[in-house]
N, C-alpha and C. Protein backbone atom coordinates (compact mmCIF):
# COMPACT_ATOMS: atom_id res chain seq x y z
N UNK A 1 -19.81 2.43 34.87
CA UNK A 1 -21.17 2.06 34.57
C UNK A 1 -21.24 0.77 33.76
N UNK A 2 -20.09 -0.15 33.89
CA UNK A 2 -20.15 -0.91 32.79
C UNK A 2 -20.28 -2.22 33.49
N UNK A 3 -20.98 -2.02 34.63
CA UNK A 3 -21.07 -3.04 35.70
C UNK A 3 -22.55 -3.57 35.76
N UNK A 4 -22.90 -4.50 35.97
CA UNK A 4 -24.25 -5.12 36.24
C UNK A 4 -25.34 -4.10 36.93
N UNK A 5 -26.58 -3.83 36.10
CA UNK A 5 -27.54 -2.76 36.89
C UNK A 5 -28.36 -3.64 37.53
N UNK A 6 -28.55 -3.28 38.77
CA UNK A 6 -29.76 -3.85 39.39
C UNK A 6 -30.98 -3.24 39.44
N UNK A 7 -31.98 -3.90 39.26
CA UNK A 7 -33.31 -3.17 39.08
C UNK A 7 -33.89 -2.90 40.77
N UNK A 8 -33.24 -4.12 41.44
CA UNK A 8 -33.53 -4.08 43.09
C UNK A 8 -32.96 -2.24 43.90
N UNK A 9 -31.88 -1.77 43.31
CA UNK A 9 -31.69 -0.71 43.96
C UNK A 9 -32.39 0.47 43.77
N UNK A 10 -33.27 0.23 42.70
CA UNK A 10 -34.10 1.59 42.20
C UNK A 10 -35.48 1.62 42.50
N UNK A 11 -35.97 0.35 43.01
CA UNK A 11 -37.07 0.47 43.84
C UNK A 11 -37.02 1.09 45.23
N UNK A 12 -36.20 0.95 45.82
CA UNK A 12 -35.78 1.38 47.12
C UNK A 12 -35.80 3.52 47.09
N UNK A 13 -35.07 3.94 45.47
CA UNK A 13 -35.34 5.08 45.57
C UNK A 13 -36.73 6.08 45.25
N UNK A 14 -36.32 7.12 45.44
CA UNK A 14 -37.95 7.79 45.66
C UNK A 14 -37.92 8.37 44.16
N UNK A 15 -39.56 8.25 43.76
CA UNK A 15 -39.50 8.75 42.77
C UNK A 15 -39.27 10.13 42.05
N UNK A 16 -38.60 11.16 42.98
CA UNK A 16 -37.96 12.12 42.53
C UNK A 16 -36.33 11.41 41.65
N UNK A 17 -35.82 11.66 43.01
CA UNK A 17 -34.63 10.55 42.63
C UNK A 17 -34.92 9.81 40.89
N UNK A 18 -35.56 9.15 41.37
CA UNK A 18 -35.61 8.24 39.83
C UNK A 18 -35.68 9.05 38.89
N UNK A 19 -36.67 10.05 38.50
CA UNK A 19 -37.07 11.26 37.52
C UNK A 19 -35.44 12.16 37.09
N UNK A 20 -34.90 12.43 38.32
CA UNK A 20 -33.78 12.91 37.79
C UNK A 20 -32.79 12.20 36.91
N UNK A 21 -32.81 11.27 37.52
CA UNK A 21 -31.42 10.14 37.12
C UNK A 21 -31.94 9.97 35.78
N UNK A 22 -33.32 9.45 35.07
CA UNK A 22 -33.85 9.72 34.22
C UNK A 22 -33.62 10.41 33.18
N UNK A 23 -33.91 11.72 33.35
CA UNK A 23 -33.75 13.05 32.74
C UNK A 23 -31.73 12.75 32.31
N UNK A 24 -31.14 12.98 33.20
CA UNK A 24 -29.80 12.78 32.92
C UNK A 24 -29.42 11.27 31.70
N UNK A 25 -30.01 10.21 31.91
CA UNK A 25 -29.99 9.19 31.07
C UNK A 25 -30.59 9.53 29.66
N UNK A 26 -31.31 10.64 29.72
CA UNK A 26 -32.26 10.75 28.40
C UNK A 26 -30.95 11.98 27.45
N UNK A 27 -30.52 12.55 28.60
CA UNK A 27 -29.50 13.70 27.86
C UNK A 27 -28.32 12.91 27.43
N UNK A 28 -27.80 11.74 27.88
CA UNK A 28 -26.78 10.97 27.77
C UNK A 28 -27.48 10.48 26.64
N UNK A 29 -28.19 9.67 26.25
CA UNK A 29 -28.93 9.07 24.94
C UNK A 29 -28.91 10.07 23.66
N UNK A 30 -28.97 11.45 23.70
CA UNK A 30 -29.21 12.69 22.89
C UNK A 30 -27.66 13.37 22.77
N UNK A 31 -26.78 12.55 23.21
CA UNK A 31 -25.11 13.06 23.13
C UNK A 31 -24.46 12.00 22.41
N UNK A 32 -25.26 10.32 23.08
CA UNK A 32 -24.46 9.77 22.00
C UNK A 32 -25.24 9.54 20.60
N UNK A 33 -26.44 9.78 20.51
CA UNK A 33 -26.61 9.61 19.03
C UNK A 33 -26.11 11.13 18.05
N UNK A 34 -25.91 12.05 19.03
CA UNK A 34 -25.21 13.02 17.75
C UNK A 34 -23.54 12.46 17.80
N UNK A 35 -23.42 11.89 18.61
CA UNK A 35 -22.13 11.18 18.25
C UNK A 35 -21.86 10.57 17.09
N UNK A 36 -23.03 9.34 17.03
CA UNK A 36 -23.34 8.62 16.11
C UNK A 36 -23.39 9.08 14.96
N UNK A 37 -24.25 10.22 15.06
CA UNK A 37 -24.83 11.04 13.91
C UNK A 37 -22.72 11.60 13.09
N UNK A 38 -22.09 12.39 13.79
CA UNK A 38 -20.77 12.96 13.72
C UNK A 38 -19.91 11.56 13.42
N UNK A 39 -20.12 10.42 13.29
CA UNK A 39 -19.26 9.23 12.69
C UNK A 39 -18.29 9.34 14.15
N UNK A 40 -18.98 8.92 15.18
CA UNK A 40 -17.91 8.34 16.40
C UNK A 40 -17.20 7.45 16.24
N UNK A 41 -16.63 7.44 17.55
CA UNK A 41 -16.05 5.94 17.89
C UNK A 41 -16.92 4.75 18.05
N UNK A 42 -16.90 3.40 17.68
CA UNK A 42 -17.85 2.26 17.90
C UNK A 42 -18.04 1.85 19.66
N UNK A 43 -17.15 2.32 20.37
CA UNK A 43 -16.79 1.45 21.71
C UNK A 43 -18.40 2.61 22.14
N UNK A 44 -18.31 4.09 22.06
CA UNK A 44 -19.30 4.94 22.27
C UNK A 44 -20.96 4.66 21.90
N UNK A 45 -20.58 3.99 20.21
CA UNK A 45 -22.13 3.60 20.14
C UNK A 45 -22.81 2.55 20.39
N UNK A 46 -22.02 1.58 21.05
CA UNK A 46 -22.10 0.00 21.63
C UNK A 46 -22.88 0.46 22.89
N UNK A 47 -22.67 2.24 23.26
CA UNK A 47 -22.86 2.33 24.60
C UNK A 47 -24.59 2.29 24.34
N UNK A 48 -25.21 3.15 23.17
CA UNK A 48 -26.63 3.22 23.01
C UNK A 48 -27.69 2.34 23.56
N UNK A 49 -27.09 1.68 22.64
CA UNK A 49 -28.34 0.08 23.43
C UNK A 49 -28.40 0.30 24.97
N UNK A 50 -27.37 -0.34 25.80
CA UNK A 50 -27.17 0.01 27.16
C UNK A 50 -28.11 1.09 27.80
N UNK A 51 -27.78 2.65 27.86
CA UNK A 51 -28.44 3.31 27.88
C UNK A 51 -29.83 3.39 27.47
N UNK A 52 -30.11 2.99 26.57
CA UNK A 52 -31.91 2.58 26.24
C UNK A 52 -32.59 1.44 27.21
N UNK A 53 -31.56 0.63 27.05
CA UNK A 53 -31.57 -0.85 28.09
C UNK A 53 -32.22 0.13 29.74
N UNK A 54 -31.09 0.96 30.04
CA UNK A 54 -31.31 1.39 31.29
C UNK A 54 -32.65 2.82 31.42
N UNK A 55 -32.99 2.76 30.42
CA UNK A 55 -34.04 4.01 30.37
C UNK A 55 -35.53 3.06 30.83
N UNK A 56 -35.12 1.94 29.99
CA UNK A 56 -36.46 1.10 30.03
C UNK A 56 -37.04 0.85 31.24
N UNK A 57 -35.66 0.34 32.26
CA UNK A 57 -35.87 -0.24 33.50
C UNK A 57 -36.46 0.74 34.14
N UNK A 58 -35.88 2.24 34.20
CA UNK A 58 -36.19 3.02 34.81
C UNK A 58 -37.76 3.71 34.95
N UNK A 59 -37.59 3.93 33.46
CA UNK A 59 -39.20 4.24 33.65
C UNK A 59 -40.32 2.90 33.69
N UNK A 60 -39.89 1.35 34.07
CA UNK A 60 -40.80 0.29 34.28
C UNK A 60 -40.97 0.55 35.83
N UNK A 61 -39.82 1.16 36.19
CA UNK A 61 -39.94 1.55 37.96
C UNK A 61 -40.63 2.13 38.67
N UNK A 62 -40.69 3.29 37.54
CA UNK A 62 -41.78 4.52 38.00
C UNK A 62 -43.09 3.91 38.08
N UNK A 63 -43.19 3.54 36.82
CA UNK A 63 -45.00 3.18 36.24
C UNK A 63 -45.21 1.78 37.26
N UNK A 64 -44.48 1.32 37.81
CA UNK A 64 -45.05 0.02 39.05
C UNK A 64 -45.09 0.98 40.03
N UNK A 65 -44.14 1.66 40.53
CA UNK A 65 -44.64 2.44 41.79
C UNK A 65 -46.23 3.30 41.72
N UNK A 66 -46.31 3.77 40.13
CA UNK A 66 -47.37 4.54 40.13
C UNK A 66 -48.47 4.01 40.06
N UNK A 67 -48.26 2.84 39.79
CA UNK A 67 -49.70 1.75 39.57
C UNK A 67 -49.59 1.47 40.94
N UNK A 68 -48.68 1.21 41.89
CA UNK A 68 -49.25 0.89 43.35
C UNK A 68 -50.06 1.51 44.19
N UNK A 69 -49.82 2.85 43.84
CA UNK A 69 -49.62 3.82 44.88
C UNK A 69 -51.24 3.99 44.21
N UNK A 70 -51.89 4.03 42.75
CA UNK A 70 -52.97 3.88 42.73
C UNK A 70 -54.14 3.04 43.29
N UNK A 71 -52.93 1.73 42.81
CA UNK A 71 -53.95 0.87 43.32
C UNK A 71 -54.12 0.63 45.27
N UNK A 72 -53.39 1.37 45.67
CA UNK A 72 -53.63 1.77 47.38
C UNK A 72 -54.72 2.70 47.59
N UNK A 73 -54.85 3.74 46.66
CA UNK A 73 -55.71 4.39 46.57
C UNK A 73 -57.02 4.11 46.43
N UNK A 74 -56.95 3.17 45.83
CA UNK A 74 -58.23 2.86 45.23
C UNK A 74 -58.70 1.60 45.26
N UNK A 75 -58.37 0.70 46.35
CA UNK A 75 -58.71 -0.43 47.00
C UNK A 75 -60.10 -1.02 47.25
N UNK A 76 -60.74 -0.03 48.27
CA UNK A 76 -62.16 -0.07 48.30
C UNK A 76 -62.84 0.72 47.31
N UNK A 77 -62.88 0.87 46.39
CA UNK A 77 -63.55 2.23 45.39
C UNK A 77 -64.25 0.95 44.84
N UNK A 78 -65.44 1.50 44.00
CA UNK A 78 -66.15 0.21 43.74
C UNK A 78 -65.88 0.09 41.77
N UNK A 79 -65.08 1.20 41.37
CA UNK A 79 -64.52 1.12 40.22
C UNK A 79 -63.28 1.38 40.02
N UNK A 80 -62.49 0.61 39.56
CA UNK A 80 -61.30 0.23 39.21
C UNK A 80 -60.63 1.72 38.02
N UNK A 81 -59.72 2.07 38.01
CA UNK A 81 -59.11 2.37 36.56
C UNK A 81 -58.83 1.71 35.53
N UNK A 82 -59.05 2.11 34.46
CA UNK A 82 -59.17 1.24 33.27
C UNK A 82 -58.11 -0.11 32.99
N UNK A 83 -56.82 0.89 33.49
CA UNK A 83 -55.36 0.21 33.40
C UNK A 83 -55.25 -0.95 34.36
N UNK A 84 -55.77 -0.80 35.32
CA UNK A 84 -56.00 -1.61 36.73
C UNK A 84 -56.58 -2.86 36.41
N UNK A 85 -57.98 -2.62 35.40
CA UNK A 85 -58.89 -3.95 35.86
C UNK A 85 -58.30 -4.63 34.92
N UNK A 86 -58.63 -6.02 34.93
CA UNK A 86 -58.60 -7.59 34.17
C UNK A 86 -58.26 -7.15 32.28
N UNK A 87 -57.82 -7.85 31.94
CA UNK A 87 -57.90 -7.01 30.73
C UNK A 87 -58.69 -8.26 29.27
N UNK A 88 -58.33 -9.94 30.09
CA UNK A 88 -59.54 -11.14 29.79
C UNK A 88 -59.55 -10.73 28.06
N UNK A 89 -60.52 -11.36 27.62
CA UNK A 89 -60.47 -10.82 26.07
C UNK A 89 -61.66 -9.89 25.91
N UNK A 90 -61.52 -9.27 24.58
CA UNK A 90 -62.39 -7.60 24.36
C UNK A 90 -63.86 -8.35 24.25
N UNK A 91 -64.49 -9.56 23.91
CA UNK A 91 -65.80 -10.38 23.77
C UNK A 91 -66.07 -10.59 25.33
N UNK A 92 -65.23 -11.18 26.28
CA UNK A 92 -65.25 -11.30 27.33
C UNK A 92 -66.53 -9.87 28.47
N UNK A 93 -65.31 -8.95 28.15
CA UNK A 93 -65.26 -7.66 28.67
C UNK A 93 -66.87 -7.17 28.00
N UNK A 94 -66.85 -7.33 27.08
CA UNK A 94 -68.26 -6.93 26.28
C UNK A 94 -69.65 -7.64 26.54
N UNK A 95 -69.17 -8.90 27.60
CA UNK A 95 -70.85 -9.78 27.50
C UNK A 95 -71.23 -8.43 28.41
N UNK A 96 -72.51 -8.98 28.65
CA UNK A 96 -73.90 -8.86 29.01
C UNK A 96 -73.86 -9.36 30.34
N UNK A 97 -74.26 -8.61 31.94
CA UNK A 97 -73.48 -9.17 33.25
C UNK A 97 -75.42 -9.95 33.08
N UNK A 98 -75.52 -11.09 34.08
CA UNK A 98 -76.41 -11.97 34.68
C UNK A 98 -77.54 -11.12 34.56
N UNK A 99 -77.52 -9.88 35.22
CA UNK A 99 -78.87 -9.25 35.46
C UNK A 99 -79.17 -8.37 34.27
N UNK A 100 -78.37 -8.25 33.39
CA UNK A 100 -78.83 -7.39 32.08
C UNK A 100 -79.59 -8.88 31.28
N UNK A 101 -78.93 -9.35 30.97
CA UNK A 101 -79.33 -11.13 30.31
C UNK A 101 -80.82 -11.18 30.73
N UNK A 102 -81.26 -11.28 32.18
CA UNK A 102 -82.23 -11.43 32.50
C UNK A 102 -83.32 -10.69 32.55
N UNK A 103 -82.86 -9.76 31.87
CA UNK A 103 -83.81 -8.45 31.84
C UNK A 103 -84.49 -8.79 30.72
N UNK A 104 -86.16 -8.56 30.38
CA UNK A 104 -87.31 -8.66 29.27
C UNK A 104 -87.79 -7.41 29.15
N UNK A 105 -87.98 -7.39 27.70
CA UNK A 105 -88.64 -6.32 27.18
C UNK A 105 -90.05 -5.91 28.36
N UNK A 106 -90.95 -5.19 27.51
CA UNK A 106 -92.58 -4.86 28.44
C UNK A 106 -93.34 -6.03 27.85
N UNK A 107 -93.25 -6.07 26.56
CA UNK A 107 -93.85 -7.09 25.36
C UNK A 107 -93.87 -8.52 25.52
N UNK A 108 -92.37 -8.87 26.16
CA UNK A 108 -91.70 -10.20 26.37
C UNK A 108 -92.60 -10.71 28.21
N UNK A 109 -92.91 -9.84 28.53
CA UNK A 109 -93.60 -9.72 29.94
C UNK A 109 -95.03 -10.25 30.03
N UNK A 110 -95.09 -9.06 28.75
CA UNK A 110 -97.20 -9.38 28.52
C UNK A 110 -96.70 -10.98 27.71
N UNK A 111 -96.26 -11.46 26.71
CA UNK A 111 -96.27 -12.38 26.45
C UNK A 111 -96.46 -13.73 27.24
N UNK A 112 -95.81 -13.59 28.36
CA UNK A 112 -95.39 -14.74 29.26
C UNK A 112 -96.13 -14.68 30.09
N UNK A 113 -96.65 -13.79 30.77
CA UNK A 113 -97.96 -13.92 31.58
C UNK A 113 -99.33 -13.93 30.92
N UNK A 114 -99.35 -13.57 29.66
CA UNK A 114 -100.70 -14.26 28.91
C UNK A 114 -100.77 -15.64 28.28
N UNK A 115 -99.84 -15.75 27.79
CA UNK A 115 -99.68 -16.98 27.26
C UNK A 115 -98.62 -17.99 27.78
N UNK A 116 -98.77 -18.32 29.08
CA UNK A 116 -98.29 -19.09 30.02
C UNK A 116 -98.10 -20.31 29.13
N UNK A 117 -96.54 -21.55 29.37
CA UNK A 117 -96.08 -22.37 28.40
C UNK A 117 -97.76 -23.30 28.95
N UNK A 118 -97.65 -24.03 28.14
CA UNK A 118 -99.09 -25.41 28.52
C UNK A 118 -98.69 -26.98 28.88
N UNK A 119 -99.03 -27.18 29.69
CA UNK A 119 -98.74 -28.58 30.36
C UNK A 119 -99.73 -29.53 29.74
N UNK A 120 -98.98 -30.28 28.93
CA UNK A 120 -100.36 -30.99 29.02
C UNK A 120 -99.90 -32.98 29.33
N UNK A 121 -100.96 -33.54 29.50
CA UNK A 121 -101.15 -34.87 30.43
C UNK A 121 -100.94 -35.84 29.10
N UNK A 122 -100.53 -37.40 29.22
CA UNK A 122 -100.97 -38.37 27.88
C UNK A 122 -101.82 -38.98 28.99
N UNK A 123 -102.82 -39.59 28.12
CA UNK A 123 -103.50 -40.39 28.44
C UNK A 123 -102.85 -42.21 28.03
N UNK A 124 -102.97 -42.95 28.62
CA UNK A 124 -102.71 -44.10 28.16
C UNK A 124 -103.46 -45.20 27.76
């Protein structure tokens, strides 16, 4: 295992597959830190990182497949999942869309149709 991981071969597997291999990487992580914990050997706890290294990839694998397979799902839907849409800044996300903006009170209504702005002419 002390060979170059490719992230290319674990897309190809199914996400059962992945879940297991997983699970086994997480029990390997929980053997060498009681190692650690018991004053191991160093060559063993050099291995930690690695193993975390390879947990990361793994579950970045899952969560892209699972975001695909959503976002296949949910292509034409006319609302997005939260995780899915734009994420832009939180002021952004918060304006006011065109047709709310343009929306007037009842008050702002009677105003403007009674008291229409006034044109008026110079004389010269």
């Amino acid at each position: 295992m002390s060979q170059k991981f490719k992230v290319r071969k674990l897309r190809e597997q199914k996400p059962e597959d992945l879940l297991k291999d997983l699970e086994k990487l997480k029990g390997e992580l929980i053997q060498l830190r009681t190692v650690k914990v018991s004053a191991g050997n160093a060559q063993k706890l050099g291995r930690i990182g690695l193993v975390r290294k390879r947990i990361a990839k793994y579950l970045t694998v899952i969560n892209e497949q699972r975001r695909n397979q959503v976002k296949s799902t949910t292509k034409h839907a006319s609302n997005l999942p939260v995780d899915l849409r734009g994420k832009k800044t939180r002021a952004i996300r918060q304006r006011l869309t065109r047709s709310e903006k343009a929306q007037k009170t009842q008050r702002q209504w009677k105003r403007l149709n009674n008291f229409p702005l006034r044109k008026f002419a110079l004389k010269e």
